[in-house]
PDB file of N, CA and C in Angstrom:
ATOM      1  N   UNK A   1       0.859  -1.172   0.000  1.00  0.00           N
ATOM      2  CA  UNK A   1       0.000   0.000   0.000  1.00  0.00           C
ATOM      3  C   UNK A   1       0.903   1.233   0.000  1.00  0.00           C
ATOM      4  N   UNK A   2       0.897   1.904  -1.038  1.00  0.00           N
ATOM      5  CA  UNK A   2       1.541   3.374  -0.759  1.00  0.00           C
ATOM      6  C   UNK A   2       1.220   4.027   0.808  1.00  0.00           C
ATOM      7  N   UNK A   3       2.656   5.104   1.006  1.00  0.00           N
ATOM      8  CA  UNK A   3       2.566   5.423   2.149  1.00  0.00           C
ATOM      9  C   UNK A   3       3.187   7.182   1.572  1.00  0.00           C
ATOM     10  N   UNK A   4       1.990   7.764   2.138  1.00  0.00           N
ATOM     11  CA  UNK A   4       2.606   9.630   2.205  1.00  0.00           C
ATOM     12  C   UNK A   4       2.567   9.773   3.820  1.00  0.00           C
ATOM     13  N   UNK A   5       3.059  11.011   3.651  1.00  0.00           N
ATOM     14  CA  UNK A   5       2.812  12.426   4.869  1.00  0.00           C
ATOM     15  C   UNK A   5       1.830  12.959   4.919  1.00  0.00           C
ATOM     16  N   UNK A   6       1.171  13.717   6.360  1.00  0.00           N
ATOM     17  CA  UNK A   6       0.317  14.364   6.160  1.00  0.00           C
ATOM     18  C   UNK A   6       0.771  15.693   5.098  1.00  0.00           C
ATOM     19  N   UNK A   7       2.086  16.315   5.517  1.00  0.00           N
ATOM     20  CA  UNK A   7       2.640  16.662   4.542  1.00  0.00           C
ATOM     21  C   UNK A   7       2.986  16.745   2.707  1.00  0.00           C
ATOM     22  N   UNK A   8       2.885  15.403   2.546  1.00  0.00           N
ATOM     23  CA  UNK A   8       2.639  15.135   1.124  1.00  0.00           C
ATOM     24  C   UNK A   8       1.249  15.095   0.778  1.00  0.00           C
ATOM     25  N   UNK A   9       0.261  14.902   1.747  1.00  0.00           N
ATOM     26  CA  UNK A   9      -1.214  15.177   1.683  1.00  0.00           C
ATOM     27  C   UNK A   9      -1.215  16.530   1.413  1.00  0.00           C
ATOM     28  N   UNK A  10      -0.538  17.352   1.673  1.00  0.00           N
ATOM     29  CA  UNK A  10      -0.970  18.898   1.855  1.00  0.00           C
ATOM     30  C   UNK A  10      -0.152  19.401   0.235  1.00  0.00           C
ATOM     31  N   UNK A  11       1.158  18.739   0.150  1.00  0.00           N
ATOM     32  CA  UNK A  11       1.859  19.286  -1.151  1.00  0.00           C
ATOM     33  C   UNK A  11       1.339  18.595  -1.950  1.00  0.00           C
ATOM     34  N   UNK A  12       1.091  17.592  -1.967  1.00  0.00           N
ATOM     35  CA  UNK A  12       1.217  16.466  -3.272  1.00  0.00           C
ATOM     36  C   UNK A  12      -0.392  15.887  -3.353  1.00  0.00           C
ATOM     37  N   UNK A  13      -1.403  17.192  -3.059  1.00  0.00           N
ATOM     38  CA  UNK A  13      -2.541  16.074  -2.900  1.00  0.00           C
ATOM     39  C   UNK A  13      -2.775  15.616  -4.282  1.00  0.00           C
ATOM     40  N   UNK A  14      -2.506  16.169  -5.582  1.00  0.00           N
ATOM     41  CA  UNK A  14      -2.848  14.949  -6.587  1.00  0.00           C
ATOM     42  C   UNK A  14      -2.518  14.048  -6.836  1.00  0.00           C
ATOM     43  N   UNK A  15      -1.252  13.949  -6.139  1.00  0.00           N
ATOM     44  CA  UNK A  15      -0.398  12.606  -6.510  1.00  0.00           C
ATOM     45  C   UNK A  15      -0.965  11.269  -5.586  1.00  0.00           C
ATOM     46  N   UNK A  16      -1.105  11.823  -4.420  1.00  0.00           N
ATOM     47  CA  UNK A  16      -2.280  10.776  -2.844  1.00  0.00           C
ATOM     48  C   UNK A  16      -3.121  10.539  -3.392  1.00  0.00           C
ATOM     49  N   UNK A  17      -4.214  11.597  -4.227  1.00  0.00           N
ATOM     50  CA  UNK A  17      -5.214  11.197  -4.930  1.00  0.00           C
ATOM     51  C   UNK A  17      -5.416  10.079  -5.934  1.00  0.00           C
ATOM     52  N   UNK A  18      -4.371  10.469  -6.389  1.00  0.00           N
ATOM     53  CA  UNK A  18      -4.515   9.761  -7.856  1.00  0.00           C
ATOM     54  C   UNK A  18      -4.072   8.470  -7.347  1.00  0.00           C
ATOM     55  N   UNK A  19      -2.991   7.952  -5.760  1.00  0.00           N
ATOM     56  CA  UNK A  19      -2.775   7.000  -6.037  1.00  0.00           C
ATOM     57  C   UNK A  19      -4.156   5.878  -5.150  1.00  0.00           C
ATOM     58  N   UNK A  20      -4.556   7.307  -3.626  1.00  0.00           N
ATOM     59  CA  UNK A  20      -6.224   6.387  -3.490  1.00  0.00           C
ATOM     60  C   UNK A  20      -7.327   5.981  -4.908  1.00  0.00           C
ATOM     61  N   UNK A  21      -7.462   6.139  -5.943  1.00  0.00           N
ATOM     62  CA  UNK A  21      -7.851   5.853  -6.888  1.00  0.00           C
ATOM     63  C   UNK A  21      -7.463   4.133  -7.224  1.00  0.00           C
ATOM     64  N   UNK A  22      -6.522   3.901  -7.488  1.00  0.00           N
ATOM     65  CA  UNK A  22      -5.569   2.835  -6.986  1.00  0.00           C
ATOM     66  C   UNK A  22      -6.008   1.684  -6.153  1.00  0.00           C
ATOM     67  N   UNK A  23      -6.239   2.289  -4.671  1.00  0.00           N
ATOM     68  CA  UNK A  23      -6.532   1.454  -3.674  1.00  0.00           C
ATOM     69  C   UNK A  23      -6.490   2.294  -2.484  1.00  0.00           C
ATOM     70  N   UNK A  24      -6.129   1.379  -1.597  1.00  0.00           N
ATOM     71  CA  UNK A  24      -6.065   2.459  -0.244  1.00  0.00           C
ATOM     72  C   UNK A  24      -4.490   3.036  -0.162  1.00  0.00           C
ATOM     73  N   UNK A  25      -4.600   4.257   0.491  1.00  0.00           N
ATOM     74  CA  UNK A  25      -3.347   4.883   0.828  1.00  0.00           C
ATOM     75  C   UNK A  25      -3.078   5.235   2.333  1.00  0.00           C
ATOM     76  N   UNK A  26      -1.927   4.831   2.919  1.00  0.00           N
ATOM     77  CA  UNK A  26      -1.964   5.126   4.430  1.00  0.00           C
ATOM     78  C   UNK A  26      -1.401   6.680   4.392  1.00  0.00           C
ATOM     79  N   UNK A  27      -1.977   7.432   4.860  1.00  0.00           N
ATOM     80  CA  UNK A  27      -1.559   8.754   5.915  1.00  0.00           C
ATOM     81  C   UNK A  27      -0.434   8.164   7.093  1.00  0.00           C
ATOM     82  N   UNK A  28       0.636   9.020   7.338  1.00  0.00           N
ATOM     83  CA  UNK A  28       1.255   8.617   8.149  1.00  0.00           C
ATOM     84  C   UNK A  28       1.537   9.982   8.808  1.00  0.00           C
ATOM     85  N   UNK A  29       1.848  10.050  10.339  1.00  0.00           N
ATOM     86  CA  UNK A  29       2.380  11.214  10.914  1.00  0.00           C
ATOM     87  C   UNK A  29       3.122  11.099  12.132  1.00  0.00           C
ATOM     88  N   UNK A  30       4.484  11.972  11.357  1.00  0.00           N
ATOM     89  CA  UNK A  30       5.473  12.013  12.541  1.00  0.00           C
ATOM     90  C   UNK A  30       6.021  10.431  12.121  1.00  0.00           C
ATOM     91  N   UNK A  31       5.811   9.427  10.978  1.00  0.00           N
ATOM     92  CA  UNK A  31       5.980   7.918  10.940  1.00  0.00           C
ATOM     93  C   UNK A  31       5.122   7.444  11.405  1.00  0.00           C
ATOM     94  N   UNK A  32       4.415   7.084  11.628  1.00  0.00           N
ATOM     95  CA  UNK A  32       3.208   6.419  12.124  1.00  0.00           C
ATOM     96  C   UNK A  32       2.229   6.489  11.478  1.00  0.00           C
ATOM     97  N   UNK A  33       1.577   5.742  11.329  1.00  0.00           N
ATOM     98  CA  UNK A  33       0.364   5.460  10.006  1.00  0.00           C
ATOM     99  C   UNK A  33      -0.687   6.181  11.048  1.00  0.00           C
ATOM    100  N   UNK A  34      -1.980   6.957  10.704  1.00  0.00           N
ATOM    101  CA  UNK A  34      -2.516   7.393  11.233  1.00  0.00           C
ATOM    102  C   UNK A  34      -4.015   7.481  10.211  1.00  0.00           C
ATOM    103  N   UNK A  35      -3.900   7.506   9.218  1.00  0.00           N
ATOM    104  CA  UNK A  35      -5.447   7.439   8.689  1.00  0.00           C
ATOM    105  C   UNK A  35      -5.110   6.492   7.474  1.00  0.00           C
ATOM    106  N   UNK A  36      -5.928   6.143   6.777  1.00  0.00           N
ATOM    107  CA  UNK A  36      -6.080   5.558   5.365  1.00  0.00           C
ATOM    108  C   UNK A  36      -6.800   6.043   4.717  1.00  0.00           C
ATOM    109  N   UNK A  37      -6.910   6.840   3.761  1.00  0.00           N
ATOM    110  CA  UNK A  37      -7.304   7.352   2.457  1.00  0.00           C
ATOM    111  C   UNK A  37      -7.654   6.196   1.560  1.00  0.00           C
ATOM    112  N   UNK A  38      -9.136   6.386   0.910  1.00  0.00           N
ATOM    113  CA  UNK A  38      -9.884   5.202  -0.078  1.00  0.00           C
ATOM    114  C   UNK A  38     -10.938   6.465  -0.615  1.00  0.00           C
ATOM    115  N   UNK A  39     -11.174   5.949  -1.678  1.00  0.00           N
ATOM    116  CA  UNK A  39     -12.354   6.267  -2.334  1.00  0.00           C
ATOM    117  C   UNK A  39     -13.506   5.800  -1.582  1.00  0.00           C
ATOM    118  N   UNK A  40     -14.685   7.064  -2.363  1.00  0.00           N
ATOM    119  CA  UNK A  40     -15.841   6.791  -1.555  1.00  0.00           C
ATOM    120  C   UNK A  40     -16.507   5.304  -1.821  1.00  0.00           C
ATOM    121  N   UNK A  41     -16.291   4.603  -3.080  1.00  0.00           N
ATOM    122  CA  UNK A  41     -17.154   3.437  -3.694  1.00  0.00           C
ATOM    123  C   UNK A  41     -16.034   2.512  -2.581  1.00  0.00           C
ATOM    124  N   UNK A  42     -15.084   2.646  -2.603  1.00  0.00           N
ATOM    125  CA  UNK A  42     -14.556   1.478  -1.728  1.00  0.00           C
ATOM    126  C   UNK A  42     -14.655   1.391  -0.024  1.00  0.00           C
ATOM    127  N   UNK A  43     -14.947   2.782   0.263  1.00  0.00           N
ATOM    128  CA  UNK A  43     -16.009   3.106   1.987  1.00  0.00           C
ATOM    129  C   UNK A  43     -16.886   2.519   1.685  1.00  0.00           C
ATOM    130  N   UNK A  44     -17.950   2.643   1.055  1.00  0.00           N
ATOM    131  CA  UNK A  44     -19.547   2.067   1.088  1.00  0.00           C
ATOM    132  C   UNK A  44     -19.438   0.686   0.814  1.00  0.00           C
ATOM    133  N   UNK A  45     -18.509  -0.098   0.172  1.00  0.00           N
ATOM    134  CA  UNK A  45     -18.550  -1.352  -0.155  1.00  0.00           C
ATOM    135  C   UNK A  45     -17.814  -1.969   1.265  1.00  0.00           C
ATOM    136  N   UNK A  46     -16.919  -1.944   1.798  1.00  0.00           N
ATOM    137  CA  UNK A  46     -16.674  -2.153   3.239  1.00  0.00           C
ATOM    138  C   UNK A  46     -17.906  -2.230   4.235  1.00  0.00           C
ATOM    139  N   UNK A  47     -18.227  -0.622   4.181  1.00  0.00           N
ATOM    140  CA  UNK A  47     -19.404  -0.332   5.259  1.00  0.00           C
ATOM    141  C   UNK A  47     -20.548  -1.107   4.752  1.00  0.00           C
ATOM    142  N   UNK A  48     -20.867  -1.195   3.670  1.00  0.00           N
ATOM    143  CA  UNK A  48     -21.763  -2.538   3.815  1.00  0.00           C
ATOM    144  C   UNK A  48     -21.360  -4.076   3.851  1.00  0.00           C
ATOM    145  N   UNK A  49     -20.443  -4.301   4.227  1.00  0.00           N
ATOM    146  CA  UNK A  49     -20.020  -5.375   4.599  1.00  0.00           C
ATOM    147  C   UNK A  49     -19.817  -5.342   5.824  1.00  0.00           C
ATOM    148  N   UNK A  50     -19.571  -4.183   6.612  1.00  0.00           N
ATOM    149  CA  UNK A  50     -19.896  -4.353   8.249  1.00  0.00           C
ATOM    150  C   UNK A  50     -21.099  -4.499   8.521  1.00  0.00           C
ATOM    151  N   UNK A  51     -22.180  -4.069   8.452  1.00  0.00           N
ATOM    152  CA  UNK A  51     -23.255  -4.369   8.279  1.00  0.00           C
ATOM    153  C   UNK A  51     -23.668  -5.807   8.628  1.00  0.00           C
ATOM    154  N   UNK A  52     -23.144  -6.567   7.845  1.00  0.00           N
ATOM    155  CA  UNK A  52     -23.641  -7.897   7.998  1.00  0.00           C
ATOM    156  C   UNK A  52     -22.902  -8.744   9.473  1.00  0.00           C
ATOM    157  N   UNK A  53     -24.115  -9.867  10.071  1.00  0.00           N
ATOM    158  CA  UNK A  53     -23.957 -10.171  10.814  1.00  0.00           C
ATOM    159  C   UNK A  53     -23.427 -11.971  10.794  1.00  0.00           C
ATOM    160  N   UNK A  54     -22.235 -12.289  11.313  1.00  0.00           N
ATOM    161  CA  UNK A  54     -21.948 -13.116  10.655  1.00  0.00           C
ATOM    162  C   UNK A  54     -21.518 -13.778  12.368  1.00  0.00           C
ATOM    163  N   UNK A  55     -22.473 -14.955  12.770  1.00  0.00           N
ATOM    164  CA  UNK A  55     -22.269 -15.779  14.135  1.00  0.00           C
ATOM    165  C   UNK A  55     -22.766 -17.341  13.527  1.00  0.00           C
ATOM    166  N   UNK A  56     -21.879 -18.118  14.301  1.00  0.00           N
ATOM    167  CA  UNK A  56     -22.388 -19.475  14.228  1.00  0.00           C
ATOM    168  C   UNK A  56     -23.598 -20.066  14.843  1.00  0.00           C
ATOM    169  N   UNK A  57     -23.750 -21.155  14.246  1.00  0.00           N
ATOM    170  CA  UNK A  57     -25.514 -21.439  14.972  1.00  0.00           C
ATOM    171  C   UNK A  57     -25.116 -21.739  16.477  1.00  0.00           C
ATOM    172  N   UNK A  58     -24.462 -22.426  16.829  1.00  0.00           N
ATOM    173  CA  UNK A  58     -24.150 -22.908  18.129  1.00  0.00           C
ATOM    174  C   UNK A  58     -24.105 -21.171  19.502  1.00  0.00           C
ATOM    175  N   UNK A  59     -23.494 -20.313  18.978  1.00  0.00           N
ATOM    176  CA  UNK A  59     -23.929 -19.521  19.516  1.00  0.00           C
ATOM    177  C   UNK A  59     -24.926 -18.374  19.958  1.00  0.00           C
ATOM    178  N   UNK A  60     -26.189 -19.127  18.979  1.00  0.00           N
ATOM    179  CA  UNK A  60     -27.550 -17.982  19.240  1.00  0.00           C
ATOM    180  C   UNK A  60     -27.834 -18.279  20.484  1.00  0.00           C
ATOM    181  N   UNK A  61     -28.975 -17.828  20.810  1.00  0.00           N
ATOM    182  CA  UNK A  61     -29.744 -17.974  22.196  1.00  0.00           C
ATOM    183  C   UNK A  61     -30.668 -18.744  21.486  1.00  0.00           C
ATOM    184  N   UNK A  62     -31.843 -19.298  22.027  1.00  0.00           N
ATOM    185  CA  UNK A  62     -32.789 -20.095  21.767  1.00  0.00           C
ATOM    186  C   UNK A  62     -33.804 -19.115  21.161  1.00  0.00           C
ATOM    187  N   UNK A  63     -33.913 -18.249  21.780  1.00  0.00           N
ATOM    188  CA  UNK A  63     -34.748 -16.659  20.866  1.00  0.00           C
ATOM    189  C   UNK A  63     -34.012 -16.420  19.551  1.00  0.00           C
ATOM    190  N   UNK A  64     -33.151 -16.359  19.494  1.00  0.00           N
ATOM    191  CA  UNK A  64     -32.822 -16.118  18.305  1.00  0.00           C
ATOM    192  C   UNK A  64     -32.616 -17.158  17.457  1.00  0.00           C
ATOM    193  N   UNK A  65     -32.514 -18.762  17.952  1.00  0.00           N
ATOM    194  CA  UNK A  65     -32.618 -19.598  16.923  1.00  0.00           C
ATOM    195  C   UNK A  65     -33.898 -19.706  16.609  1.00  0.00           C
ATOM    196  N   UNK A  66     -34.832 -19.700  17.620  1.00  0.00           N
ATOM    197  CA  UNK A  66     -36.234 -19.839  16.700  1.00  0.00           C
ATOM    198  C   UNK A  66     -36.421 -18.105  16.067  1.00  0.00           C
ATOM    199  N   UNK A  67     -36.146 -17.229  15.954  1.00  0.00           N
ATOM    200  CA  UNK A  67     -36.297 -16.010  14.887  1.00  0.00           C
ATOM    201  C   UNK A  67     -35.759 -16.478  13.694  1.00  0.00           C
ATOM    202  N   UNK A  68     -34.592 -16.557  13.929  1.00  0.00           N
ATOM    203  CA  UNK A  68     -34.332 -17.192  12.068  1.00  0.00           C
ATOM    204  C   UNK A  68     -34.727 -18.708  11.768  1.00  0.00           C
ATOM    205  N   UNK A  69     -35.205 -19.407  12.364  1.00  0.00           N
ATOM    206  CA  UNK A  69     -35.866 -20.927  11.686  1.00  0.00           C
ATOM    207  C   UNK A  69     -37.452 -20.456  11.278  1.00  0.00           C
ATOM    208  N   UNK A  70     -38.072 -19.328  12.217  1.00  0.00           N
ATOM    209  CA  UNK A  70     -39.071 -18.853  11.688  1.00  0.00           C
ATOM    210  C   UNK A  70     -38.810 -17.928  10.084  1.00  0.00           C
ATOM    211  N   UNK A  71     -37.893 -17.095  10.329  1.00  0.00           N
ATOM    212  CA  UNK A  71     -37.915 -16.029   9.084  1.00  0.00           C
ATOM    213  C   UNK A  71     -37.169 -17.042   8.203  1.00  0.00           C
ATOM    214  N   UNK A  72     -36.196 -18.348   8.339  1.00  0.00           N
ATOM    215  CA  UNK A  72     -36.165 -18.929   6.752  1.00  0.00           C
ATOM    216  C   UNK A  72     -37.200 -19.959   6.287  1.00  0.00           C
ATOM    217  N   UNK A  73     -38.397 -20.104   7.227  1.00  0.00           N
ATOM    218  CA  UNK A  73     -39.552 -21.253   7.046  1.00  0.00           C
ATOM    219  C   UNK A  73     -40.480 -20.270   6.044  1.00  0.00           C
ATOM    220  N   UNK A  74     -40.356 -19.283   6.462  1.00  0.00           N
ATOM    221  CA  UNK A  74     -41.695 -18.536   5.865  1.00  0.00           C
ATOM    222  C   UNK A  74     -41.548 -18.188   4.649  1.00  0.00           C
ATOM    223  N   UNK A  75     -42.836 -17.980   3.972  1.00  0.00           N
ATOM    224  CA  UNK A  75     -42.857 -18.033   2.595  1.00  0.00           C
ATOM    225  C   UNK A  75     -41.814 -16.366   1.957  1.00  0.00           C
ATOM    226  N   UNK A  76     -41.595 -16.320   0.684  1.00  0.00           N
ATOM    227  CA  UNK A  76     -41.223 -14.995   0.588  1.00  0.00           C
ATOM    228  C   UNK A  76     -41.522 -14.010   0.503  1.00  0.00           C
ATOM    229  N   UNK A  77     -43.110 -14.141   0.330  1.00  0.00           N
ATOM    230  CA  UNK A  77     -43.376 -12.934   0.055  1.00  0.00           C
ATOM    231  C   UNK A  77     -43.588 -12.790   1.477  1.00  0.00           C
ATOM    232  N   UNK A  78     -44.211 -13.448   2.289  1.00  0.00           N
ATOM    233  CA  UNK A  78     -44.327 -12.692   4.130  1.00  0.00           C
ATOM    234  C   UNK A  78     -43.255 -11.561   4.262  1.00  0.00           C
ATOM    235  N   UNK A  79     -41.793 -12.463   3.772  1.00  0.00           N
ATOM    236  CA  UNK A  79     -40.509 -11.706   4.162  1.00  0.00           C
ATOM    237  C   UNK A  79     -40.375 -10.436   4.030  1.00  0.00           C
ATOM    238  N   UNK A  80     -40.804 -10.513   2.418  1.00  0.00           N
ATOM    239  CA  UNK A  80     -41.093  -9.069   1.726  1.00  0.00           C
ATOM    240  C   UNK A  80     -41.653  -8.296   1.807  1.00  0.00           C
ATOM    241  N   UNK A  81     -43.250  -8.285   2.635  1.00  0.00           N
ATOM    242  CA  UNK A  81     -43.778  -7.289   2.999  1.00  0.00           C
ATOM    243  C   UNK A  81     -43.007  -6.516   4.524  1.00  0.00           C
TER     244      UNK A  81
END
């Protein structure tokens, strides 16, 4: 992953730019990585991937195993309304 300055953020922002375009870019300050620079399509594609909830069956509660044996029994359109 490319690495600037906040400094080269401030001189060189087309060059940071052009290379978050790229992928992600770490911010660093004082040496130390301190932010990461991404495009907005590659925030929203992350953040909707936090979003999702991802646990094994063995660890629901009994409330929550019968919520989802109910919501995948039921027909689709129920779901959908």
């Amino acid at each position: 992953m490319p690495t600037y300055s906040l400094t080269d953020l401030s001189n060189k922002s087309g060059e940071v730019t052009e290379a978050a375009f790229r992928g992600p870019v770490d911010i660093t300050s004082r040496g130390k990585r301190k932010f990461v620079l991404l495009t907005a399509e590659d925030y929203d594609r992350i953040k909707g991937r936090s979003a999702h909830r991802v646990v094994h069956v063995d660890d629901l509660s009994p409330d929550e195993a019968n919520h989802y044996i109910a919501a995948l029994s039921a027909p689709i359109d129920e779901v959908n309304d």
